[in-house]
C-alpha atoms as a PDB file:
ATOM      1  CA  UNK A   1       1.318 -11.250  23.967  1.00  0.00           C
ATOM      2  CA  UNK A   2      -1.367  -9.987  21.289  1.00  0.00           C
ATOM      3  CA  UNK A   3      -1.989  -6.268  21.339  1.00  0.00           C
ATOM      4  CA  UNK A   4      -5.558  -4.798  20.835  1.00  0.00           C
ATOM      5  CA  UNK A   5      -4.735  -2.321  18.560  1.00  0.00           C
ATOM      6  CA  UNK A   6      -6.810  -2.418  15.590  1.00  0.00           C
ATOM      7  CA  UNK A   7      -6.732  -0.786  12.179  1.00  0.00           C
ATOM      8  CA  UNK A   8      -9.247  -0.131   9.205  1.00  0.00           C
ATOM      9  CA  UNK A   9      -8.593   1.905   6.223  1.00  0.00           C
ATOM     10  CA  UNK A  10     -10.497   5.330   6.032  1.00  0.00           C
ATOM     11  CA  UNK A  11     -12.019   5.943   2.507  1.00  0.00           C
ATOM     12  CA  UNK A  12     -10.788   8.191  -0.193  1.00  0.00           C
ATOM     13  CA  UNK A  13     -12.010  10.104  -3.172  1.00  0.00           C
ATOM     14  CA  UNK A  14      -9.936   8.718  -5.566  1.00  0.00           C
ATOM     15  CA  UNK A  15      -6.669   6.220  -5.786  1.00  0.00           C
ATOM     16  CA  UNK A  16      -3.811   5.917  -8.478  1.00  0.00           C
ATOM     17  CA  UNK A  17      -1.120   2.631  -7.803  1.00  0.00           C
ATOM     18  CA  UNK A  18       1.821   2.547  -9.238  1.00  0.00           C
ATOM     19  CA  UNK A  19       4.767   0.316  -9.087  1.00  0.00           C
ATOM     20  CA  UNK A  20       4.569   0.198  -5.208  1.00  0.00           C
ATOM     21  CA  UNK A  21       3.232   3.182  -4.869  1.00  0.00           C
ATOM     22  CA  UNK A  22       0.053   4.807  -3.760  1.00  0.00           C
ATOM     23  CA  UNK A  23      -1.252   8.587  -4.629  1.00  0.00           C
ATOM     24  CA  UNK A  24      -4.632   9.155  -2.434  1.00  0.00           C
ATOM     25  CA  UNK A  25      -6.939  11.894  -3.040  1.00  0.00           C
ATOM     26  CA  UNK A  26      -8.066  12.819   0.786  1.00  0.00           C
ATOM     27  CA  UNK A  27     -10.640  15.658   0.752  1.00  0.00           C
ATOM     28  CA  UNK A  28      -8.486  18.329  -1.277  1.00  0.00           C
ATOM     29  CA  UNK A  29      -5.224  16.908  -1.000  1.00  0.00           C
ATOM     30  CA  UNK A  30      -3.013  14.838  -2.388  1.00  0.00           C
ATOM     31  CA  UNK A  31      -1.128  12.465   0.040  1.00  0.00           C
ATOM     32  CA  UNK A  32       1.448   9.473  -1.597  1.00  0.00           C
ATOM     33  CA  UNK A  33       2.957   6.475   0.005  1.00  0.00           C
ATOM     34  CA  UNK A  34       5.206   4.029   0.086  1.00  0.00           C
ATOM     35  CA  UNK A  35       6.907   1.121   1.820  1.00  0.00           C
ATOM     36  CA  UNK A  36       4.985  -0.563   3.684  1.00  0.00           C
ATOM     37  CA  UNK A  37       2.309   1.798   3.779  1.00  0.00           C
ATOM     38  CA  UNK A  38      -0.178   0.500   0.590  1.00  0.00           C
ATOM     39  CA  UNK A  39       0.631  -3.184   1.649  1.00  0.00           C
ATOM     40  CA  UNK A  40      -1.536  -1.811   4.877  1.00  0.00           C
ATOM     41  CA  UNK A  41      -3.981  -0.063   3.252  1.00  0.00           C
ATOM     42  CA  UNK A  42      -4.613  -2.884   0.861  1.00  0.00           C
ATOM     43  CA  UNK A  43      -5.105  -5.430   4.127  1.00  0.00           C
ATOM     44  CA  UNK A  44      -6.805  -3.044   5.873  1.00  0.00           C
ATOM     45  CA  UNK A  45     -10.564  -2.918   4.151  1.00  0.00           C
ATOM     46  CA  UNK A  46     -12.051  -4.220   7.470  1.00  0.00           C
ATOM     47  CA  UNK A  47     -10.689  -4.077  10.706  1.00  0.00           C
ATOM     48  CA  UNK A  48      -7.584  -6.216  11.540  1.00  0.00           C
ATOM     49  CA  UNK A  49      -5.657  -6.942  14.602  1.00  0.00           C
ATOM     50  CA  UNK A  50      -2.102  -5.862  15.134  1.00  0.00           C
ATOM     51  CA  UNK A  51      -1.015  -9.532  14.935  1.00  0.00           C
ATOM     52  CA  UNK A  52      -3.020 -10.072  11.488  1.00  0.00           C
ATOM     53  CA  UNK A  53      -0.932  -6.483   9.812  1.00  0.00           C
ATOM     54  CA  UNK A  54       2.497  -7.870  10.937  1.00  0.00           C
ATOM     55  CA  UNK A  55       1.943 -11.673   9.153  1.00  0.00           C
ATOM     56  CA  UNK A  56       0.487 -10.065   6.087  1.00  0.00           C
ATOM     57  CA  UNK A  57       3.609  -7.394   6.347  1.00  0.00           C
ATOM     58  CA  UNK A  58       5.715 -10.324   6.866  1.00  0.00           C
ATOM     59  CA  UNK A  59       4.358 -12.208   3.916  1.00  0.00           C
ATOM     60  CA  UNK A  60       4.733  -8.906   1.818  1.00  0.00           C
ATOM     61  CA  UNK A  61       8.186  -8.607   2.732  1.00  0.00           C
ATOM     62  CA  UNK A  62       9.968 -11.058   4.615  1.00  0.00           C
ATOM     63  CA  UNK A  63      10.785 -11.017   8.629  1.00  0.00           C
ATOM     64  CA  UNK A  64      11.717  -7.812  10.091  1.00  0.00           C
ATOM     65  CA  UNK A  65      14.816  -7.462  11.048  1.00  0.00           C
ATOM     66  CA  UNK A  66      15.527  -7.912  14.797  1.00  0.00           C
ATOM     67  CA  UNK A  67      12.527  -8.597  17.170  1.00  0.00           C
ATOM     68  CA  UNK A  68      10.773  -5.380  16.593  1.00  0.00           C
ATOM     69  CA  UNK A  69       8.073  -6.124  13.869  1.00  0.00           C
ATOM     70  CA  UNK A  70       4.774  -5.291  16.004  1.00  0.00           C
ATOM     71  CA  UNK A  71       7.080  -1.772  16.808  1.00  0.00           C
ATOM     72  CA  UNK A  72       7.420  -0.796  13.690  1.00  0.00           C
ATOM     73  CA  UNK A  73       4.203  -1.595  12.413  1.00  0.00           C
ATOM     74  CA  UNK A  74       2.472   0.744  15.200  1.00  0.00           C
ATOM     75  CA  UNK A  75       4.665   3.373  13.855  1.00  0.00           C
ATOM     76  CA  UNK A  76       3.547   2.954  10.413  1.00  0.00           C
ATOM     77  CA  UNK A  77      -0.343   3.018  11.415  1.00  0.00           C
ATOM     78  CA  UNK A  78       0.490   5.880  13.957  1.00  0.00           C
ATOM     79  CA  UNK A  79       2.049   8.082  10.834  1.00  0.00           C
ATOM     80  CA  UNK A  80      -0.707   6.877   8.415  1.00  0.00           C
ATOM     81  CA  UNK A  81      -3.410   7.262  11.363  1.00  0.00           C
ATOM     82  CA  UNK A  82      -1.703  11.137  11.489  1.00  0.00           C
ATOM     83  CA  UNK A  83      -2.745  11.767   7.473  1.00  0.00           C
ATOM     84  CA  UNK A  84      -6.038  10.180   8.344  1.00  0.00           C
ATOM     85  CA  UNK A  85      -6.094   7.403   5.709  1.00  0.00           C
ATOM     86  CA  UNK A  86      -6.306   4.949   8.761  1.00  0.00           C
ATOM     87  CA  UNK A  87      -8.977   4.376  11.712  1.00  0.00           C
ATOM     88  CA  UNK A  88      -7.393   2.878  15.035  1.00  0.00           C
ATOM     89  CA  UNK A  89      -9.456   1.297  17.424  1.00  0.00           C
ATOM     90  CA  UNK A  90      -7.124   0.867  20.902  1.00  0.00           C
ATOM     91  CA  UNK A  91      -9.098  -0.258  23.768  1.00  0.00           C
END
């Protein structure tokens, strides 16, 4: 079953990418990350679907392990949604 959680990337002042890495300039801070974190902010220039973050994740970096890839891609929006470099939409 699909979820209906959507994402879009917020916009920042200024970006700096580095070998995986991402330093955003949010307001007056500095915020960095990592993982799987820029491959989302990268996809997420419009608003996409749960399902469409976990196949682009999953073409990014293989199958998660387990059965748990929706899971741990909510927790990575959730944490980025926290810094406020994403916008959820959850109906």
């Amino acid at each position: 079953m699909s979820s209906p959680v959507r994402a879009r990337r917020r916009p920042v002042t200024d970006q700096l990418e580095r070998d995986g890495e991402w330093l955003l300039l949010v307001e007056d801070r500095a915020v960095r990350v990592t993982g799987l974190a820029p491959v989302i902010l990268a996809f997420t220039d419009d608003w996409r679907t749960l399902d469409e973050l976990v196949a682009e994740l999953e073409r990014a970096f293989g199958e998660a392990p387990g059965d748990n890839a929706a899971g741990l891609v909510l927790q990575a929006l959730d944490e980025l949604a926290g810094q406020d470099l994403i916008e959820l939409d959850v109906p």
